[in-house]
Structure formats: structure tokens, C-alpha cells
Protein backbone atom coordinates (compact mmCIF):
# COMPACT_ATOMS: atom_id res chain seq x y z
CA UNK A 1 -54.33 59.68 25.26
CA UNK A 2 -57.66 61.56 24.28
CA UNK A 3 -59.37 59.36 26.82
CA UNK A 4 -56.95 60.71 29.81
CA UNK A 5 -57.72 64.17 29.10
CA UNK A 6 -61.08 64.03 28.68
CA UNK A 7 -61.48 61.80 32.09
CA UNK A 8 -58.92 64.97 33.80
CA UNK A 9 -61.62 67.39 32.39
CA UNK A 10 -64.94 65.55 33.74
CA UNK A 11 -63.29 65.47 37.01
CA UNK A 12 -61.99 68.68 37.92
CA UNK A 13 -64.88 71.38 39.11
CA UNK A 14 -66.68 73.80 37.25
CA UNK A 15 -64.70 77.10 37.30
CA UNK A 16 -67.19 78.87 39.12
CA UNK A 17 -68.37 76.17 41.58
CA UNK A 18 -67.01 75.96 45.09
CA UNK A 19 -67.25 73.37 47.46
CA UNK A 20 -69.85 73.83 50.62
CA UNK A 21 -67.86 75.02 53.88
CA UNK A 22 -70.38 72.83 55.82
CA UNK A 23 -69.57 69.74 54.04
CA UNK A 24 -66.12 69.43 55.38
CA UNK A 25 -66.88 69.54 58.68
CA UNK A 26 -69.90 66.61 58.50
CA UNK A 27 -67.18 63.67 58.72
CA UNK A 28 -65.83 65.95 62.34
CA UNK A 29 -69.31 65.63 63.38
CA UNK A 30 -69.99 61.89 62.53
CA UNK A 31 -66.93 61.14 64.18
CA UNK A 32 -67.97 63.40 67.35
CA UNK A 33 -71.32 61.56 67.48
CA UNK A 34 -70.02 58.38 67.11
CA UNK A 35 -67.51 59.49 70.10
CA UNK A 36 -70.06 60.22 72.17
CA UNK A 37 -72.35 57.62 72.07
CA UNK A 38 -69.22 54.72 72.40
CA UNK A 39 -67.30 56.15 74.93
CA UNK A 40 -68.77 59.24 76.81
CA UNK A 41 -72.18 58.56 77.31
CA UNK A 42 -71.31 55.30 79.21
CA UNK A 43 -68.94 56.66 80.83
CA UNK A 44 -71.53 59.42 82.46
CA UNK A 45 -73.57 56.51 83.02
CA UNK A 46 -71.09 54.29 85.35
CA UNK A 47 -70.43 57.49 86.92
CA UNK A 48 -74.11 58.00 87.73
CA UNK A 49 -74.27 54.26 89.18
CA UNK A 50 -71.38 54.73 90.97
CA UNK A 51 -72.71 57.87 92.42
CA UNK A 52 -76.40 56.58 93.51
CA UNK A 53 -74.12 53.25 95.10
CA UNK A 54 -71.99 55.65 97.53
CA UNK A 55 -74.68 58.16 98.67
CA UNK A 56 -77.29 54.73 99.26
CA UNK A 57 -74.08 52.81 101.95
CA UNK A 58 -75.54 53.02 105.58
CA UNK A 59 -74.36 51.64 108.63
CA UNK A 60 -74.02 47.48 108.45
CA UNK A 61 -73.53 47.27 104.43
CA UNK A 62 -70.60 45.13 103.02
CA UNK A 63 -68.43 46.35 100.99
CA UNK A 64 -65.64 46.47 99.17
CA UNK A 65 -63.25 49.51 98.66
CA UNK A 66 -61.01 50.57 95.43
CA UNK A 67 -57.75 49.12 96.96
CA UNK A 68 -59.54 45.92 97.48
CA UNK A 69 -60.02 45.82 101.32
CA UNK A 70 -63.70 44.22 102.34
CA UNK A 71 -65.04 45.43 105.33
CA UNK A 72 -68.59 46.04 107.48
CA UNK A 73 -69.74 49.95 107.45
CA UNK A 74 -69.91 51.11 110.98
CA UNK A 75 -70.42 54.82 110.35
CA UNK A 76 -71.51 57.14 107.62
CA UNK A 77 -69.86 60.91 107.27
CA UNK A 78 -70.63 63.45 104.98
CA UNK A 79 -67.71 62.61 103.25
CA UNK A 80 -66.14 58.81 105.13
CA UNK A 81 -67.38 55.79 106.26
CA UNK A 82 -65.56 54.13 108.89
CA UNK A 83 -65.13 50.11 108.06
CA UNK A 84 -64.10 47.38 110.17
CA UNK A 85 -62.02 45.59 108.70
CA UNK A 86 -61.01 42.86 111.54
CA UNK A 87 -61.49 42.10 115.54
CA UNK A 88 -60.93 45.72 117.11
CA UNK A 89 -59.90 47.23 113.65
CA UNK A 90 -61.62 50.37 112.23
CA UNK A 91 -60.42 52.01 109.26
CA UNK A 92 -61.87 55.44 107.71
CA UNK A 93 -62.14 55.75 103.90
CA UNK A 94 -63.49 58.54 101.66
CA UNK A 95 -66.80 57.26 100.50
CA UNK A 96 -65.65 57.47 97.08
CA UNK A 97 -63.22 54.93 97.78
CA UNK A 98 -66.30 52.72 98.24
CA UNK A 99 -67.09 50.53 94.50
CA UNK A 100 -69.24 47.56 95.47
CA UNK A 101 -71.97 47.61 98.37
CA UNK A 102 -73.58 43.97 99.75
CA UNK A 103 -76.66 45.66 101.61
CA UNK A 104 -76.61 44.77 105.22
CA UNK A 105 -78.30 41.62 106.32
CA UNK A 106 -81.06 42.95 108.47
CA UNK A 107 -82.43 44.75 105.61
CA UNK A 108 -83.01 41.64 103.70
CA UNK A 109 -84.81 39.58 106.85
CA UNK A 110 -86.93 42.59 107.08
CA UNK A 111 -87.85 42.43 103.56
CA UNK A 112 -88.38 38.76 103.94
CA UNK A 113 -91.04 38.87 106.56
């Protein structure tokens, strides 16, 4: 029984002694950093990628759009491109709509030679 109470006494705090404020918050912080670095940083990054992909289509790229439709870029907008999509069939899309870009053939003959 002597043992309990003198374990009780070793671990309660000095009378005087309080905790540091700053302390409590350095698990919030850790936590915040790890947050950061797992899910917003990449997240900024894809968005970058994304970014640099859209403003780069030009006029005879591939691509592909969010809903899934493929089609050939026939004209760039400020804000649409304008894809066909079939024989006689030209659709307009924002650009954002845009996720994957195949660059256009006659780029990559040019490069060749």
C-alpha cells in the first residue's frame, strides 16, 4: 500500500510547475506537417502537371477528355478546344476538360529528321 502512494506522489507535478503552452500544440503541428507533405503537396503538384498539359494542346494533338471521349484538336480558344470526334463531327470542350494529350504526329517526324 506504501508503494501505491509513493508511485501517486512521484507522478503528479510539482506544485508550482506548469506545463509549457507550446508543448500541446507540437503533436497539431506534426500532424499538420505530416498532412501536408502526404496529401497536399501532391496534390498542388498534379495540379501543376495538369495545368502545363492544357495550356501546351495545339491544333492536331490527341487527346482524351474527362468524360472519356478521344478526339483530334482542331482549334485552340482562350478557354475551348474544338475536337473532332468522328467524320463531319466537331465537338467544343473547356480546355480543362482536356486530361491526357498524344502530341500531334507532325511534331514527332519533324523531330525525327
Amino acid at each position: 500500500m506504501d508503494t501505491l502512494l509513493l508511485l501517486a506522489q512521484a507522478a503528479a507535478p510539482a506544485p508550482g510547475a506548469e506545463p509549457n503552452p507550446i508543448m500541446s500544440f507540437v503533436p497539431l503541428i506534426f500532424i499538420f506537417v505530416i498532412f501536408y507533405f502526404l496529401l497536399i503537396r501532391p496534390q498542388q503538384k498534379k495540379q501543376k502537371e495538369l495545368k502545363a498539359l492544357v495550356d501546351s494542346v495545339k491544333t492536331g494533338d490527341k487527346v482524351i477528355t474527362s468524360a472519356g471521349i478521344h478526339g483530334l484538336v482542331t482549334n485552340v480558344k482562350d478557354r475551348t478546344v474544338i475536337l473532332k470526334i468522328a467524320e463531319n463531327v466537331k465537338v467544343e470542350f473547356d480546355k480543362v476538360a482536356v486530361v491526357s494529350v498524344e502530341k500531334s504526329s507532325s511534331t514527332e517526324t519533324e523531330s525525327a529528321s
